[in-house]
N, C-alpha and C. Protein backbone atom coordinates (compact mmCIF):
# COMPACT_ATOMS: atom_id res chain seq x y z
N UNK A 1 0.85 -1.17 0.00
CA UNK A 1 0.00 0.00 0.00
C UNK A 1 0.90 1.23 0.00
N UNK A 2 0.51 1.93 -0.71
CA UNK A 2 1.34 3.20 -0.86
C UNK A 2 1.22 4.38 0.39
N UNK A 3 1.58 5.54 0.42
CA UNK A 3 1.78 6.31 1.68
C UNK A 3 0.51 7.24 1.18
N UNK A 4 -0.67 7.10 0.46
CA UNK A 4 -1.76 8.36 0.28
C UNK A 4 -2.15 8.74 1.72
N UNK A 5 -2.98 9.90 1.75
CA UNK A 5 -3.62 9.98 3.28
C UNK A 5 -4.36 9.85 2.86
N UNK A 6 -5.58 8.96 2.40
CA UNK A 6 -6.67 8.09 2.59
C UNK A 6 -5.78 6.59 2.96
N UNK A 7 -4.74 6.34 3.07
CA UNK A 7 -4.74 5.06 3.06
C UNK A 7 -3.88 5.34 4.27
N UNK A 8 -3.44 6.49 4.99
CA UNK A 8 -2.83 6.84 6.17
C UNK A 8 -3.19 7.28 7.26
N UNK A 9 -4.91 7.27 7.21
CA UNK A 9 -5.57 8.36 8.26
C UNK A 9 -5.96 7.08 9.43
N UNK A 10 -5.05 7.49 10.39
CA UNK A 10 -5.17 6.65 11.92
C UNK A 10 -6.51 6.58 12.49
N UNK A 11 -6.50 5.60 13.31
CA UNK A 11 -7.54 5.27 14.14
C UNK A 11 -8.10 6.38 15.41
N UNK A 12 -7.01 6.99 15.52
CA UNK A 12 -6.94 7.72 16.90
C UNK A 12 -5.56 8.60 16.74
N UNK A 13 -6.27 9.71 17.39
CA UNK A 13 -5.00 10.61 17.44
C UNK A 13 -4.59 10.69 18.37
N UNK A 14 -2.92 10.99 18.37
CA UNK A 14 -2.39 10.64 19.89
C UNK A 14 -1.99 12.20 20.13
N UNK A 15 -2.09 12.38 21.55
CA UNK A 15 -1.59 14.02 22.01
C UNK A 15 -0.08 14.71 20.96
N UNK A 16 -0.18 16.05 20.71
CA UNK A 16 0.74 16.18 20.49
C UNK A 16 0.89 17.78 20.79
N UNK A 17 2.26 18.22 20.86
CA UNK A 17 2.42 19.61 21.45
C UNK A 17 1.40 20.72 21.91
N UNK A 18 0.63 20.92 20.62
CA UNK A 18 -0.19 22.15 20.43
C UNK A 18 -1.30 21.56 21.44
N UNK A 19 -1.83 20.31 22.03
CA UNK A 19 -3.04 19.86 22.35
C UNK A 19 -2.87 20.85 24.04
N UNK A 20 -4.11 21.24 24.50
CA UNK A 20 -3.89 21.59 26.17
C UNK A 20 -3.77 20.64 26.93
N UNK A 21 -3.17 21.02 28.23
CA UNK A 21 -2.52 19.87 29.17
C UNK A 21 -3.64 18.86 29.65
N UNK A 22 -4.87 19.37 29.51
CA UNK A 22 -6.14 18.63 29.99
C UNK A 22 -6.78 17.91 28.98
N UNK A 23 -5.97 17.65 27.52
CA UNK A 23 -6.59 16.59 26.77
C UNK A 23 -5.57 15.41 26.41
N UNK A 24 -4.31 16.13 27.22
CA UNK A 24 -3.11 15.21 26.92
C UNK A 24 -2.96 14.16 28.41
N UNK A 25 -3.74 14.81 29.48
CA UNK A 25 -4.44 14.00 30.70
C UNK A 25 -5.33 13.13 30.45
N UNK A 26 -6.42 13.65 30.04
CA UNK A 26 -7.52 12.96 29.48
C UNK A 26 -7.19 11.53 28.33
N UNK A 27 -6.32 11.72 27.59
CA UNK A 27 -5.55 10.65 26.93
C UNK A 27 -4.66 9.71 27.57
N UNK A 28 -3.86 10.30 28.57
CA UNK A 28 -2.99 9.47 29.11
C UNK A 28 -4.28 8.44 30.19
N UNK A 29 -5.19 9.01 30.95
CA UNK A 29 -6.12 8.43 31.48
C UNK A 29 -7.07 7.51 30.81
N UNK A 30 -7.37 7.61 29.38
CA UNK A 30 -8.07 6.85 28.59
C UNK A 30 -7.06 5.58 28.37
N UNK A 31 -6.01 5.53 28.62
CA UNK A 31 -5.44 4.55 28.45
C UNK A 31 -4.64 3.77 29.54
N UNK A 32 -5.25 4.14 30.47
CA UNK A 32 -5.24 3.43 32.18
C UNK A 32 -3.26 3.86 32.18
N UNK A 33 -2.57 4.72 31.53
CA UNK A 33 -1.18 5.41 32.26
C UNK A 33 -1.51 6.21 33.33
N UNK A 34 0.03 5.55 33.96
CA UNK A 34 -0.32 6.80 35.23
C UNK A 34 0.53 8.15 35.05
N UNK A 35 0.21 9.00 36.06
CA UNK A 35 0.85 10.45 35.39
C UNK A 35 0.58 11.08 37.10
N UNK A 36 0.80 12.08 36.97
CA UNK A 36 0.75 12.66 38.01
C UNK A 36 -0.03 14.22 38.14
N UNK A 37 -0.99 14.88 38.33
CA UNK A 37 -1.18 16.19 38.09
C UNK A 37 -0.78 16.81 37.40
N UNK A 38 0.61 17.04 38.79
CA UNK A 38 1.49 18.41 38.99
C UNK A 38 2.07 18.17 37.61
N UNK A 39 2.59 17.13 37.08
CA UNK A 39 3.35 16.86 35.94
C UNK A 39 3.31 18.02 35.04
N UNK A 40 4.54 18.51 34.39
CA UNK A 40 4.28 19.46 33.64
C UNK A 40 3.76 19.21 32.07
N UNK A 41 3.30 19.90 31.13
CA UNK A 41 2.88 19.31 29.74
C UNK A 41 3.92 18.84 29.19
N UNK A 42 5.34 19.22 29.20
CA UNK A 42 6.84 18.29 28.76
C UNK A 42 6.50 17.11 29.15
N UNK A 43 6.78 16.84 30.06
CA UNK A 43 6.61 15.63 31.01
C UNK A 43 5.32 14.59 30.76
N UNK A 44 4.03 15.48 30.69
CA UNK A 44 3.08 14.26 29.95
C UNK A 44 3.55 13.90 28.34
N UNK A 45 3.70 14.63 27.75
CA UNK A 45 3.90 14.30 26.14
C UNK A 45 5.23 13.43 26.25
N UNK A 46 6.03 13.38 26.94
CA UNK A 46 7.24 12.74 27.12
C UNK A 46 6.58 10.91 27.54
N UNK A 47 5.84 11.23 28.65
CA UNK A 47 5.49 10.04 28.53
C UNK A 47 4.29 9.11 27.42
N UNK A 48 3.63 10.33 26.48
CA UNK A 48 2.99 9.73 25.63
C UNK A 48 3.97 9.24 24.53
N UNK A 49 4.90 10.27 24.24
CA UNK A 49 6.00 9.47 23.76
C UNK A 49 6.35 8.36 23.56
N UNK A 50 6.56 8.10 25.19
CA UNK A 50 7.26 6.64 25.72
C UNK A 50 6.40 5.47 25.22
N UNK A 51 4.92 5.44 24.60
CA UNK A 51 3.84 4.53 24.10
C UNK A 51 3.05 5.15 22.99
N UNK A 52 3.19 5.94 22.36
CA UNK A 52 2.50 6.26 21.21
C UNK A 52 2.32 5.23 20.23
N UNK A 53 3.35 4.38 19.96
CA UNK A 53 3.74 3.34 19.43
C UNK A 53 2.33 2.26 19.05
N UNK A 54 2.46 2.07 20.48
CA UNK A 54 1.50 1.23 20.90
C UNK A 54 -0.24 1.22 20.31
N UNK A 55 -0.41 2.86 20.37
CA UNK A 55 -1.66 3.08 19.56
C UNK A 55 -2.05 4.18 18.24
N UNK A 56 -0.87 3.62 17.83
CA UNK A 56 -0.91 4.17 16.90
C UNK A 56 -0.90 3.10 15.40
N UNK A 57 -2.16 3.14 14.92
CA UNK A 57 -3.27 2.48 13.96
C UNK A 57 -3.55 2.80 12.89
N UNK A 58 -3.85 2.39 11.63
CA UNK A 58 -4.22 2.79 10.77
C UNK A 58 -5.92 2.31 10.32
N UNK A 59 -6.75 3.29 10.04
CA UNK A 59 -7.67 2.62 9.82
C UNK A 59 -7.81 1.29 8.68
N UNK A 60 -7.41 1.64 7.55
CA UNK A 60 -7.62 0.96 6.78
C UNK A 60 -6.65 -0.36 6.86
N UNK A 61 -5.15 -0.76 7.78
CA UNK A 61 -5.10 -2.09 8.32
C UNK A 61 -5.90 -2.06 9.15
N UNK A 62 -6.83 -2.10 10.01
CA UNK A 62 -7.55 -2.83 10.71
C UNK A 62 -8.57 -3.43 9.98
N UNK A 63 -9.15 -2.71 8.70
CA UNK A 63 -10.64 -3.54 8.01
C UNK A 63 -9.51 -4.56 7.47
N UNK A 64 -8.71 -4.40 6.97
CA UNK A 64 -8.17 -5.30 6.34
C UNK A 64 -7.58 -6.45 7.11
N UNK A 65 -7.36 -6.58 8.41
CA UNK A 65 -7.03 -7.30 9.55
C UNK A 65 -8.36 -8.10 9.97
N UNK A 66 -9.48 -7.25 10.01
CA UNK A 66 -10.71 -8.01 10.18
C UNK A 66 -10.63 -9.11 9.41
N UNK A 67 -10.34 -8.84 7.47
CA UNK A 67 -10.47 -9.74 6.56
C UNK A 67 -9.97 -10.98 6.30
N UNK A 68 -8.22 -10.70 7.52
CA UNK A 68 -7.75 -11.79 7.42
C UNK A 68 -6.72 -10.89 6.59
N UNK A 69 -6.47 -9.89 5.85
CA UNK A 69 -5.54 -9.41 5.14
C UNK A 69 -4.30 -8.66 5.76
N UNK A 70 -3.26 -9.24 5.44
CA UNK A 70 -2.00 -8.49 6.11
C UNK A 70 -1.43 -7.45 5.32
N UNK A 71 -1.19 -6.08 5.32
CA UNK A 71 -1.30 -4.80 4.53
C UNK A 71 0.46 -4.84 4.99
N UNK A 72 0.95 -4.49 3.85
CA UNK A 72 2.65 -3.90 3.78
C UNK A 72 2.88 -2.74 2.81
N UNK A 73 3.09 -1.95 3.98
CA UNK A 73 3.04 -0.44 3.42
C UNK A 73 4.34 -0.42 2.68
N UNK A 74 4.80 0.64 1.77
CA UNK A 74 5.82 0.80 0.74
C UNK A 74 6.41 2.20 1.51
N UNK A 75 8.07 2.12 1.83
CA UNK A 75 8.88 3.56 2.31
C UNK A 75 8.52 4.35 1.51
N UNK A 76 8.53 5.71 2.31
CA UNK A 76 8.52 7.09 1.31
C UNK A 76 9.17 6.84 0.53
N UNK A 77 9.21 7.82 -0.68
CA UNK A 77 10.09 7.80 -1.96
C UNK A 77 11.32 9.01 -1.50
């Protein structure tokens, strides 16, 4: 599969800089991490960092995972 963004648009978006500290909480909490308040917004995005990995999805492998189909994306050019 090639790199289009129809064939790149994720399941879920994961926090990133610009987001406020109370949706990058709200994320780290949706995903049972622990964190701490006081934590500063460095410090949460640092630890979303540390697992972004983890949920970060593409929609279109997952229908295709439903199907039984294993999708192998092609490197940028």
């Amino acid at each position: 599969m090639d790199n289009a963004s129809y064939h790149s648009r994720r399941q879920e978006r994961v926090p990133v800089r610009f987001r406020k500290k109370q949706a990058i909480q709200d994320w780290l909490s949706s995903k049972e991490l622990i964190f701490e308040v006081k934590e500063t917004k460095s410090e949460l995005l640092e630890k979303v960092k540390n697992v972004k990995e983890r949920y970060q999805s593409y929609v279109t492998d997952e229908m295709a995972k439903q199907s039984g189909i294993e999708v192998l994306r092609l490197p940028p050019d």
